[in-house]
Structures are given as structure tokens and as C-alpha cells.
N, C-alpha and C. Protein backbone atom coordinates (compact mmCIF):
# COMPACT_ATOMS: atom_id res chain seq x y z
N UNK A 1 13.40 166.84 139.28
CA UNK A 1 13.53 166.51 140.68
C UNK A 1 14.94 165.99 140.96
N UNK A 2 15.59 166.61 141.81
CA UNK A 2 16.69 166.11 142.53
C UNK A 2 16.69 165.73 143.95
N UNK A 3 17.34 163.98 143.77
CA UNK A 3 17.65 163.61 145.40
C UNK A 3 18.83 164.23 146.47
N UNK A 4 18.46 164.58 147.54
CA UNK A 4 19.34 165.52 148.39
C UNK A 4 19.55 164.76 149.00
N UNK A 5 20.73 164.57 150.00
CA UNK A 5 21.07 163.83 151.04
C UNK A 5 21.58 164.94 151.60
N UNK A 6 21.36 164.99 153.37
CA UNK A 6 22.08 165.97 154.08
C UNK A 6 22.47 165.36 155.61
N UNK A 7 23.45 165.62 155.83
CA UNK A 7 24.04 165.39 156.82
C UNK A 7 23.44 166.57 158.44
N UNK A 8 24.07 165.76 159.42
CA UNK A 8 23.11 166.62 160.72
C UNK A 8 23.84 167.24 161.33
N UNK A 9 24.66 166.86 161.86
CA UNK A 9 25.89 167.71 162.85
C UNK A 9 27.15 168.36 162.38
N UNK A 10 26.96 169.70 162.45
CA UNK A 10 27.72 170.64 162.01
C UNK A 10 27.02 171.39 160.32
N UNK A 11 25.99 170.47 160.09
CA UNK A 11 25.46 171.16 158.76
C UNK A 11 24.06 171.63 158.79
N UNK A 12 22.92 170.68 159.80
CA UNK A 12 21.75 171.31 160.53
C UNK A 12 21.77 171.87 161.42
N UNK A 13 22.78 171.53 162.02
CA UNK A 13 22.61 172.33 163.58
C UNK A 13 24.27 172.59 163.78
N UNK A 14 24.96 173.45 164.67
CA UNK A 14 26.14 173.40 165.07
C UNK A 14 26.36 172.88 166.01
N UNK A 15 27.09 171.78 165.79
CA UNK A 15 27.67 170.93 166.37
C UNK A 15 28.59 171.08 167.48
N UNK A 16 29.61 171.85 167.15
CA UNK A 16 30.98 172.16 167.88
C UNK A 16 31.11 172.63 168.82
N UNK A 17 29.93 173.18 169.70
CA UNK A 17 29.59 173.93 171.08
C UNK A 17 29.52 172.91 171.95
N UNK A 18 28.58 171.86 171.50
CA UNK A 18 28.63 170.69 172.49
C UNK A 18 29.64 169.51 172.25
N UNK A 19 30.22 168.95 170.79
CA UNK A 19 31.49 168.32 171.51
C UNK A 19 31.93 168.72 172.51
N UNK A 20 32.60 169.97 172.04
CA UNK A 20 33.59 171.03 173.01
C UNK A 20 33.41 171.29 174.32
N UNK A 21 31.91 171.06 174.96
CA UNK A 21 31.68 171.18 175.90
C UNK A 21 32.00 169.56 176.38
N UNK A 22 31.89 168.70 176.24
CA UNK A 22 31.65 167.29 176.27
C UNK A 22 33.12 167.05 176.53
N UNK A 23 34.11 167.32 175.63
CA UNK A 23 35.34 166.76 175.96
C UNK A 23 36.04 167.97 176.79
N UNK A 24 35.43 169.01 177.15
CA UNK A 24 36.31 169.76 178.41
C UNK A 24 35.29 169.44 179.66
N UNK A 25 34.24 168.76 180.05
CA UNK A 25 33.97 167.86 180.86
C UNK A 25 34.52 166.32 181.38
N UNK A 26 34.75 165.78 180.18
CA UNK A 26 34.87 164.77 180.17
C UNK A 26 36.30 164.59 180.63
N UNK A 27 37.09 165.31 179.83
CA UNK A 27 38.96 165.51 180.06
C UNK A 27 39.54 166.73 180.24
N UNK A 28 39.06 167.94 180.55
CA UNK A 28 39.22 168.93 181.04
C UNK A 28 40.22 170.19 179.50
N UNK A 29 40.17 169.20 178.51
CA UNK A 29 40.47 170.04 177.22
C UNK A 29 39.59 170.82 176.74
N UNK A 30 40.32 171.77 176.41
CA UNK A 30 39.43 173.21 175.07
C UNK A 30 39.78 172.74 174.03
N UNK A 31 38.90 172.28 173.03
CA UNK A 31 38.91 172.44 171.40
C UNK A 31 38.12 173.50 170.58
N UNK A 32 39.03 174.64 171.00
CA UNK A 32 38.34 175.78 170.27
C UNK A 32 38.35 175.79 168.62
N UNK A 33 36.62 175.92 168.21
CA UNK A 33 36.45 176.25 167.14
C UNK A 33 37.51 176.20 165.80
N UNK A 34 38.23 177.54 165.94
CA UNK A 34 38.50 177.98 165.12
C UNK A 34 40.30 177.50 165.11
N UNK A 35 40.19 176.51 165.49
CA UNK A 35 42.06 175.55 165.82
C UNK A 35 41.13 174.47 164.98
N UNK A 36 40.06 173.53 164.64
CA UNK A 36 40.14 173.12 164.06
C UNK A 36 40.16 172.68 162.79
N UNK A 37 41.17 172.06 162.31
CA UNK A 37 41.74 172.25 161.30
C UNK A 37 41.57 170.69 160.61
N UNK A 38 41.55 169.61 161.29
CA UNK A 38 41.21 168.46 161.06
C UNK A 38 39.61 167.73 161.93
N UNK A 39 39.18 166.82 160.60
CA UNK A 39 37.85 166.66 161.23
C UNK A 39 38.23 165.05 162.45
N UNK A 40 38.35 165.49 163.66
CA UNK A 40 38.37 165.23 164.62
C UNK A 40 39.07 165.96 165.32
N UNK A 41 40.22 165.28 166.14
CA UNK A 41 41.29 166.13 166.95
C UNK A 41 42.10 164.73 167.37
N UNK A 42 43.59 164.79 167.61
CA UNK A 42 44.13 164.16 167.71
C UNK A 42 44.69 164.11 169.10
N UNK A 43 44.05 165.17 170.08
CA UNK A 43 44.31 165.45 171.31
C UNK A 43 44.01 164.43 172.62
N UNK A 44 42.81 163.72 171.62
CA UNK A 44 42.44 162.73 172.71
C UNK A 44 42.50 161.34 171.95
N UNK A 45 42.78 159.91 172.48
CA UNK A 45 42.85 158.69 172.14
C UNK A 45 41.77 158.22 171.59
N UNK A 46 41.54 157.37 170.29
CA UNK A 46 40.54 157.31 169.69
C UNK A 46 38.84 156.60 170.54
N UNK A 47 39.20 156.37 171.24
CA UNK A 47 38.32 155.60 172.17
C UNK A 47 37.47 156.90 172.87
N UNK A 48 38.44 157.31 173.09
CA UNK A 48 37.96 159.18 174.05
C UNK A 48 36.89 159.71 173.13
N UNK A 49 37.47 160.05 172.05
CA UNK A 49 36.51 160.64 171.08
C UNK A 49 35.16 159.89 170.77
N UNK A 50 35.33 158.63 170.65
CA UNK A 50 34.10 158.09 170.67
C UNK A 50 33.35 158.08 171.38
N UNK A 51 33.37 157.80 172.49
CA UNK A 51 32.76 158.30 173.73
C UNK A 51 31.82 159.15 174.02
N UNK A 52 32.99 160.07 173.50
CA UNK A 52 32.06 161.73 173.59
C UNK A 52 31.41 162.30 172.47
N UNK A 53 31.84 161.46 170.93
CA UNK A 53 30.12 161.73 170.26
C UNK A 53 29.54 161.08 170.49
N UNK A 54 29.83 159.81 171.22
CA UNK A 54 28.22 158.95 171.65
C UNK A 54 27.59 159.39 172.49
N UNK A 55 27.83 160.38 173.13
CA UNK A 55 27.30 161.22 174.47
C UNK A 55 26.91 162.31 173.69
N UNK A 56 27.57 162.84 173.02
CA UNK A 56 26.86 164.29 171.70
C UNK A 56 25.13 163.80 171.42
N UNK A 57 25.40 162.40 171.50
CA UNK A 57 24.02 161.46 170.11
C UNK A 57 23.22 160.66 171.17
N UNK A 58 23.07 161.27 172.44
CA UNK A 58 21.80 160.83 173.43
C UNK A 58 21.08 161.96 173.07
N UNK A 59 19.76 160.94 173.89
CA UNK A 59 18.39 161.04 172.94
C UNK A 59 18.29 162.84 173.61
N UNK A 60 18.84 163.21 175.08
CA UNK A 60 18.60 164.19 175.34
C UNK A 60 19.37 165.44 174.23
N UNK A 61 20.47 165.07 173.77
CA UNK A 61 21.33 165.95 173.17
C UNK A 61 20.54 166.56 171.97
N UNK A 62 20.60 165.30 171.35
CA UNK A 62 19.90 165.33 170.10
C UNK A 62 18.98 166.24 170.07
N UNK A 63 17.49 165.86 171.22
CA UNK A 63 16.54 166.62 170.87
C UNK A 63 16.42 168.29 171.44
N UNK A 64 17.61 168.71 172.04
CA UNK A 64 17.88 169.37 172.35
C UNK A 64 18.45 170.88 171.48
N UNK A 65 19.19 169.98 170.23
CA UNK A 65 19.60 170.84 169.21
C UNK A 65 18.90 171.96 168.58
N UNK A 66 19.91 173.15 168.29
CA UNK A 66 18.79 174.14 167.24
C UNK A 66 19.18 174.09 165.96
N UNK A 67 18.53 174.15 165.02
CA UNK A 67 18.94 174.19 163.66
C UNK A 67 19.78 175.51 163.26
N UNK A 68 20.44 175.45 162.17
CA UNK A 68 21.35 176.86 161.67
C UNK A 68 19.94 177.48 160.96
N UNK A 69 19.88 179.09 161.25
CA UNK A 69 19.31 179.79 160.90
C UNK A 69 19.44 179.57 159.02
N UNK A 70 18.14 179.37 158.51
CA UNK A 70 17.78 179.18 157.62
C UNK A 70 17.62 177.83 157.06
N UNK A 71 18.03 176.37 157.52
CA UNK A 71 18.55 175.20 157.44
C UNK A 71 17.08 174.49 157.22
N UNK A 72 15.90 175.27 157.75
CA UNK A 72 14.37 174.74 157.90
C UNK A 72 13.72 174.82 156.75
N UNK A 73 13.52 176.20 156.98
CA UNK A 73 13.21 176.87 155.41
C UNK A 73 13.96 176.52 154.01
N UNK A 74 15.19 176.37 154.04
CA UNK A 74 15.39 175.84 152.81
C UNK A 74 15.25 174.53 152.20
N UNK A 75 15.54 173.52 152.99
CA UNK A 75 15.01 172.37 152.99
C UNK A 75 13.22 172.37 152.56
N UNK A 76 12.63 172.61 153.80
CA UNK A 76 11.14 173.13 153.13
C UNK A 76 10.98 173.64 151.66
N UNK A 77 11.62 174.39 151.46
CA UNK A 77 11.41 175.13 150.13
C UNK A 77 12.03 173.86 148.90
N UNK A 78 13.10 173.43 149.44
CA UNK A 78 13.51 172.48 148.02
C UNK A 78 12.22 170.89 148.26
N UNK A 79 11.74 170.69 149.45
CA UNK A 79 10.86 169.62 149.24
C UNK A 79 9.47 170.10 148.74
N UNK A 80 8.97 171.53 149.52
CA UNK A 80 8.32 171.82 148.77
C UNK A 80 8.14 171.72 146.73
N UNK A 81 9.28 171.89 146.52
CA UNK A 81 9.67 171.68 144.96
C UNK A 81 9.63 170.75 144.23
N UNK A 82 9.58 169.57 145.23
CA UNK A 82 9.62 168.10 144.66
C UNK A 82 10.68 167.54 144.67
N UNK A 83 11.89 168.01 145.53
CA UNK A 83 13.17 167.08 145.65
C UNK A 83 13.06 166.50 146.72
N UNK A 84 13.84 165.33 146.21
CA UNK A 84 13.55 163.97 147.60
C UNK A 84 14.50 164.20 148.47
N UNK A 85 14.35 164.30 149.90
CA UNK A 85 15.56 164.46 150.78
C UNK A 85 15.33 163.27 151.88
N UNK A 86 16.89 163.07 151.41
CA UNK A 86 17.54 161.83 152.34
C UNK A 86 18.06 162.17 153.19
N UNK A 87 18.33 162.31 154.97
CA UNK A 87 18.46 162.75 156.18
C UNK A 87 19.87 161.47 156.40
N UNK A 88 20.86 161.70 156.46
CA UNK A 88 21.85 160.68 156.61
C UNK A 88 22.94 161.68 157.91
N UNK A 89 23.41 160.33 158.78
CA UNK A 89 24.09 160.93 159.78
C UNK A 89 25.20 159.62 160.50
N UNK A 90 25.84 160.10 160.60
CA UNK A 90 27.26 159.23 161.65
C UNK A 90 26.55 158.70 162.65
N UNK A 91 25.70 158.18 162.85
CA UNK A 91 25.10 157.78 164.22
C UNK A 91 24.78 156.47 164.64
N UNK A 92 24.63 155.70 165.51
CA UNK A 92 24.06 154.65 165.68
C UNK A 92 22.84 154.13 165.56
N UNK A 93 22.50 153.41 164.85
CA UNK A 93 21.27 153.28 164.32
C UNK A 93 20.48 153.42 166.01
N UNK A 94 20.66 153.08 167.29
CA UNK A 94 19.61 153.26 168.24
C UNK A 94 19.20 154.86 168.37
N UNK A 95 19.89 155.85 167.70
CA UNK A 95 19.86 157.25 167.74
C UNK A 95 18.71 157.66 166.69
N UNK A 96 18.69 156.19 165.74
CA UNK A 96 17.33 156.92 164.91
C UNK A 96 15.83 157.55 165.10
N UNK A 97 15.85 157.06 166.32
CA UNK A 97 14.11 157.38 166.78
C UNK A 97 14.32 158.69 167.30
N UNK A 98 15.23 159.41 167.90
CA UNK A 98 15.65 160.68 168.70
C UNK A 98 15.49 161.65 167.52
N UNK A 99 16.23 161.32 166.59
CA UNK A 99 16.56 161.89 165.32
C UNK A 99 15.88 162.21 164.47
N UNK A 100 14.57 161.10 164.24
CA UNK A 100 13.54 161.40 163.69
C UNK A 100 12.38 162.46 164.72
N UNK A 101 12.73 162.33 165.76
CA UNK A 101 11.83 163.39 166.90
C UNK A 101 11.98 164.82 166.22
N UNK A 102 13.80 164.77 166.39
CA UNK A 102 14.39 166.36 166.55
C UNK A 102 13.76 166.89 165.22
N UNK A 103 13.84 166.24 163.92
CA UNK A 103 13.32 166.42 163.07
C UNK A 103 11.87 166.77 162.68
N UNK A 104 11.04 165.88 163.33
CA UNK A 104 9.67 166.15 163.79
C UNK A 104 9.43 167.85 164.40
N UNK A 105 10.57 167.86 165.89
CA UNK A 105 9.94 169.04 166.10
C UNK A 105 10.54 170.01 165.66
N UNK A 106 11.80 170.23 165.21
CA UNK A 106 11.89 171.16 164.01
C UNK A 106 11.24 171.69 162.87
N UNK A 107 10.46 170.86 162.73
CA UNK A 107 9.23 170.70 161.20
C UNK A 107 10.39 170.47 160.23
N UNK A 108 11.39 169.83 159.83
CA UNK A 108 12.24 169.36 158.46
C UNK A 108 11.18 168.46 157.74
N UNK A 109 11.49 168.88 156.88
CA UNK A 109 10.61 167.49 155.86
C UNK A 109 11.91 166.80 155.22
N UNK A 110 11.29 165.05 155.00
CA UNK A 110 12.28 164.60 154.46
C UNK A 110 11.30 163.34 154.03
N UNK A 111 11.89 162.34 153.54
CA UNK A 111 11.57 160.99 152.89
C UNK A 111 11.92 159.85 153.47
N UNK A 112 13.44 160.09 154.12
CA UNK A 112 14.46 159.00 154.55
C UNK A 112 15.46 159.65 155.20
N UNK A 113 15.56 158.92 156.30
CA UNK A 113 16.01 158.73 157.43
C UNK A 113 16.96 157.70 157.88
N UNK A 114 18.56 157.68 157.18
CA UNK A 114 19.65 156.72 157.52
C UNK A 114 20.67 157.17 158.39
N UNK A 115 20.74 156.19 160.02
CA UNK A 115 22.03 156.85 160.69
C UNK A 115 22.42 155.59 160.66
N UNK A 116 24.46 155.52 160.44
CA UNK A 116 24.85 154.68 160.18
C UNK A 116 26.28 155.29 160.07
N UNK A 117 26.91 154.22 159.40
CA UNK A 117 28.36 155.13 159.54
C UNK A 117 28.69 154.33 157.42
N UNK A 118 28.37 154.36 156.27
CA UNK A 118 28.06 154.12 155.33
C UNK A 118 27.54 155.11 154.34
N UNK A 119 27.84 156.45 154.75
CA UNK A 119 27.12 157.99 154.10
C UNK A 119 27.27 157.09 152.68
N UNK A 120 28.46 157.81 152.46
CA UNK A 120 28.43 157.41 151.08
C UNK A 120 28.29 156.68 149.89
N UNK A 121 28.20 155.38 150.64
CA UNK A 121 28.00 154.47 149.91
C UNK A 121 26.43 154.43 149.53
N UNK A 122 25.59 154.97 151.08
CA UNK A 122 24.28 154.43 150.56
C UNK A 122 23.72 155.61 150.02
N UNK A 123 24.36 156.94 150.06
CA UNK A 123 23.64 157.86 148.90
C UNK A 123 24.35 157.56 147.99
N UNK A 124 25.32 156.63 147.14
CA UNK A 124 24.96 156.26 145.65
C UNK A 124 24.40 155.25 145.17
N UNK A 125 23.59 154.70 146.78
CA UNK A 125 22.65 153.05 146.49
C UNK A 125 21.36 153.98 146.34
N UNK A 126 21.05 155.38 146.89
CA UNK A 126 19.78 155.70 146.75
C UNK A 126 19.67 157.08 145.50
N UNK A 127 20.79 156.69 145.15
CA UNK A 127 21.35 158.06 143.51
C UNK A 127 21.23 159.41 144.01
N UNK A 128 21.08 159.26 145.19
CA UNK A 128 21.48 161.03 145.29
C UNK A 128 22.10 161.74 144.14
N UNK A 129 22.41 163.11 144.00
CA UNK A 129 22.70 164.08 143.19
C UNK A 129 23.49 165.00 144.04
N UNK A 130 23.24 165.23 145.40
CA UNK A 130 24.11 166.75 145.98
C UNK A 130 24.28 166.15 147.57
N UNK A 131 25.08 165.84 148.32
CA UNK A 131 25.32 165.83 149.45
C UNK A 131 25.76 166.55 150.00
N UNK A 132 24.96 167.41 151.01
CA UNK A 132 25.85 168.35 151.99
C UNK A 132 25.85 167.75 153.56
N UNK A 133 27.40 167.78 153.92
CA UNK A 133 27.73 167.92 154.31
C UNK A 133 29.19 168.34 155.13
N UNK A 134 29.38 168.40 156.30
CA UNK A 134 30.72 168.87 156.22
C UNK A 134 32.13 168.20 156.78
N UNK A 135 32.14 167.21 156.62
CA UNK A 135 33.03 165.99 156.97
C UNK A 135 33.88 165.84 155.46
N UNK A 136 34.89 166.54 155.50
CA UNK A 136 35.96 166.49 153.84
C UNK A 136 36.32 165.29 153.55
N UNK A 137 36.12 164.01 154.49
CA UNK A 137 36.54 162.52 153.85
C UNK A 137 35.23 162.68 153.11
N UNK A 138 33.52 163.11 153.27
CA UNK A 138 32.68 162.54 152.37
C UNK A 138 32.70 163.45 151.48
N UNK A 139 32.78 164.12 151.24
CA UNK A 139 32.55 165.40 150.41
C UNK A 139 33.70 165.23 149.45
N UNK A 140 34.91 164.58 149.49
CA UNK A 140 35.57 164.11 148.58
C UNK A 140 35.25 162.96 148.22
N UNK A 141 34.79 161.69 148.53
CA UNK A 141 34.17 160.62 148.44
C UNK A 141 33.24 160.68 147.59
N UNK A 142 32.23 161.43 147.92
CA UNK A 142 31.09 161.86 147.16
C UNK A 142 31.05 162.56 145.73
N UNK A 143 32.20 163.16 145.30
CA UNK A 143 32.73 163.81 144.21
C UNK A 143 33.60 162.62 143.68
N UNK A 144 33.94 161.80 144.26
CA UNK A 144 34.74 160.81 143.23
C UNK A 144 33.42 159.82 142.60
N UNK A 145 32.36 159.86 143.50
CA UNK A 145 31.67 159.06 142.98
C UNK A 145 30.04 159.72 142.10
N UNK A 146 30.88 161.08 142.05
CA UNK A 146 29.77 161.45 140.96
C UNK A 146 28.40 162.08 141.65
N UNK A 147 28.53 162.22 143.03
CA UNK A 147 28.17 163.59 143.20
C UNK A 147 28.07 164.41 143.76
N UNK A 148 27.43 165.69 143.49
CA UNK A 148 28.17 166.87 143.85
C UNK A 148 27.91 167.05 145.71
N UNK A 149 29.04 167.46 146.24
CA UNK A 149 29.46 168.00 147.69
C UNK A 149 29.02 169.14 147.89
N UNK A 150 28.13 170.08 148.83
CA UNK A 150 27.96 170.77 149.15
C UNK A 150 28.16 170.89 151.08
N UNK A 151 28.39 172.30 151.44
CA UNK A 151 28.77 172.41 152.87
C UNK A 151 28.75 173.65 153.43
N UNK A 152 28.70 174.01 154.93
CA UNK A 152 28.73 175.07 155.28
C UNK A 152 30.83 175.33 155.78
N UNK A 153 31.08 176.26 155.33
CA UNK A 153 32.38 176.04 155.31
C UNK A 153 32.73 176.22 157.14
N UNK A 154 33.80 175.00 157.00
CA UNK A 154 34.04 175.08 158.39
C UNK A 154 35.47 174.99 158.66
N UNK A 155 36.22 175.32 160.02
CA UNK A 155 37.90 175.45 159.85
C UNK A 155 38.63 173.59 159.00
N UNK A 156 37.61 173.14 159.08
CA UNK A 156 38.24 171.57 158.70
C UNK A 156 37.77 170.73 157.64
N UNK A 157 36.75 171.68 157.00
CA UNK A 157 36.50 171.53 155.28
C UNK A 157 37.06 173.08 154.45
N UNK A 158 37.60 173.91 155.06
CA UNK A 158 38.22 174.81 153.73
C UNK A 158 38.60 174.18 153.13
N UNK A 159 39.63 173.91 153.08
CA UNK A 159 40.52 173.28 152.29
C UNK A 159 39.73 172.27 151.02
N UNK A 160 39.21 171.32 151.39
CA UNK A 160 38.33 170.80 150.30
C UNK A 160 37.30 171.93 149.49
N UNK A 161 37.14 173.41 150.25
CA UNK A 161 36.12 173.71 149.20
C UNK A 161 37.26 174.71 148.43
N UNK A 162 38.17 175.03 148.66
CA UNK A 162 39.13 175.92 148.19
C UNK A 162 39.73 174.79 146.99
N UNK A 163 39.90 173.56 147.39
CA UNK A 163 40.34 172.96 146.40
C UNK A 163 39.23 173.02 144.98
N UNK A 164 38.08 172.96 145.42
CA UNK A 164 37.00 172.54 144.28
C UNK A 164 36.31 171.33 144.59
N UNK A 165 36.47 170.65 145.17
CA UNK A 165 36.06 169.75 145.55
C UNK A 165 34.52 169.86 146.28
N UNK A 166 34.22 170.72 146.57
CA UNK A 166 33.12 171.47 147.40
C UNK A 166 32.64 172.50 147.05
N UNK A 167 30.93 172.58 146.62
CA UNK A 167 30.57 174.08 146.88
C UNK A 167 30.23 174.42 148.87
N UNK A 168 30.76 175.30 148.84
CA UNK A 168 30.60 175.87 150.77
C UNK A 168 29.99 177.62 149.95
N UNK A 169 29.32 177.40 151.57
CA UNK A 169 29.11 178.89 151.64
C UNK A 169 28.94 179.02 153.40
N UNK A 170 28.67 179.94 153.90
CA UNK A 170 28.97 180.49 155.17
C UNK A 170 27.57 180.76 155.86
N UNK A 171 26.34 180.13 155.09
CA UNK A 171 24.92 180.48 155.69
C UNK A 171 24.34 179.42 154.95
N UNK A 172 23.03 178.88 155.65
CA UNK A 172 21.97 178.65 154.42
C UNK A 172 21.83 179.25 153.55
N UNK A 173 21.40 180.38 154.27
CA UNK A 173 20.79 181.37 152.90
C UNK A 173 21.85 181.33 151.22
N UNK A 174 23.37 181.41 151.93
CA UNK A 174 24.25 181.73 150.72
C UNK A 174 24.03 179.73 149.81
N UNK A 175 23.93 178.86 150.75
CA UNK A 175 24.38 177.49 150.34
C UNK A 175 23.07 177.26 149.23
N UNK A 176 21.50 177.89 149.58
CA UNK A 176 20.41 177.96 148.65
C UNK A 176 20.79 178.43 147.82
N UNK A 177 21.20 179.40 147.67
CA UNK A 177 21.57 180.66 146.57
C UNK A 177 23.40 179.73 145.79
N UNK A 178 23.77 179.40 146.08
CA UNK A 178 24.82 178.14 145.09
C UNK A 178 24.61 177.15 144.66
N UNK A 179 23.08 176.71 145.16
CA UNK A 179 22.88 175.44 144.34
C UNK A 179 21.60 175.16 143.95
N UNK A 180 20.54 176.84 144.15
CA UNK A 180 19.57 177.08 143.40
C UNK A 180 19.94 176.89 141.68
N UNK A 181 21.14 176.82 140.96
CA UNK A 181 20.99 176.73 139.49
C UNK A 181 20.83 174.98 139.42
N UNK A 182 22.00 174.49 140.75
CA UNK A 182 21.88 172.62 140.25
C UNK A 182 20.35 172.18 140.65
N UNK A 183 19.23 173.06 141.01
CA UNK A 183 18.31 172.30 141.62
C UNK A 183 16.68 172.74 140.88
N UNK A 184 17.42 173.80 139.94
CA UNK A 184 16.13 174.51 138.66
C UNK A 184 15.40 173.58 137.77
């Protein structure tokens, strides 16, 4: 049995449609996709940005989300198996009850349920083994501390998975199929 920890935005669901929509409402900027290159943007003042993922992480947003095609099923299939999955996310802990909904009506199975801004630290308080997600400060973090990074590759984690630092792949389906040997 292996403990999973997985991250929510941008690795269960895609994320980047609704920032993007959020901060060309909010300030009339485009942050297209495929320009980002760093995980945030430096276009708007750090206060701005906050803002507008705290507006990403209402209860309407949240439960609003769709999962990435295959993101259900595989999860299912590795809990089905007997691995423990830990649900960890950037969020404010008042976002947990939304979070646990979206989850609910998605059908995800999981064990645990931490939003917080502490990823890393508390999947090596709860020994995780594989963290995916796609934020390259944790995914290097997580490899210094012994364990393994997984992700869906995105313009602002290449680089960490090109380094090694990361297994990525470009689907669920492919991310099952790279870490079906760490999970046999």
C-alpha cells in the first residue's frame, strides 16, 4: 500500500480557464495558457492575485468544477487497491466543506482532506510516497524530501519534469500508466 497525496487545481480539474477568466474580469488582462511559464504571473500586484484565487475557491466555483478526463477513475482504481489518498490543496481552510462536496459529487474517494497552504510539510507528517501535483516549488520540495513528484505537465512545470525532478505526463490515463510500476 502506498500513501498518495494529490493536489486540486490544475491536477483534478483545470484550473486555468477560470483564473483567466477572473483576472480579465477583475483587471481586464489575458493570461493565456500557453505564456505561462511561471507558476503565478507577475502581471498583477501580489494582493491582485490573491484576490482572484480567493474568488477561484468560492464555494460556487469550487463546486462548479469538472474533473480532467480520467482523474476519477484512476484515483478509484488506486483506492480501490488499497492506497491511502490524501486530498491536499492551497486553500483556506473555510473552502474545506465546498471541497469535500465537489469531491462528494464527483464520486473521488479519499481518506483525508487538508486545505492549507503547508502541502509539503504535512505530506511528510502523514509519509506520503508520491505527490502529484503541479506547482514546481512542491514538486521540487517534495523530491528533496524523499518523495516522489508526479504531474500533469503544464507550461510552468516543464521545466521541473524535463529536469527529473518530476514524473509528468499529458493525461491521466498516461500519469496511471508512469506510476502503475511505483504503485504494484
Amino acid at each position: 500500500m502506498r500513501r498518495i497525496a494529490l493536489d486540486i487545481d490544475s491536477t483534478l480539474h483545470d484550473y486555468w480557464p477560470l483564473f483567466r477568466r477572473i483576472v480579465r474580469e477583475r483587471h481586464g488582462l489575458d493570461l493565456p495558457y500557453e505564456a505561462q511559464r511561471e507558476w503565478g504571473t507577475t502581471l498583477l500586484a501580489r494582493d491582485e492575485v490573491v484576490a482572484c484565487i480567493e474568488e477561484s475557491h468560492s464555494n460556487e466555483n469550487i463546486l462548479a468544477a469538472e474533473p480532467y478526463a480520467g482523474a476519477v477513475e484512476t484515483v478509484s482504481d488506486w483506492h480501490r487497491a488499497g492506497h491511502w489518498i490524501h486530498i491536499t490543496s492551497h486553500r483556506h481552510g473555510y473552502a474545506a466543506d465546498a471541497t469535500a462536496q465537489w469531491l462528494e459529487r464527483i464520486g473521488m474517494p479519499y481518506h483525508d482532506l487538508h486545505c492549507s497552504f503547508d502541502k509539503v510539510s504535512r505530506c511528510v507528517e502523514l509519509g506520503i510516497h508520491i505527490l502529484v501535483d503541479d506547482s514546481p516549488v512542491n514538486l521540487v520540495k517534495a523530491k528533496k524530501a524523499g518523495i516522489v513528484g508526479a504531474t500533469l505537465v503544464h507550461p510552468w512545470n516543464e521545466d521541473v519534469v524535463a529536469a527529473g525532478d518530476a514524473i509528468g505526463a499529458v493525461s491521466w490515463e498516461e500519469l496511471r500508466a508512469k506510476l502503475n510500476s511505483l504503485l504494484s
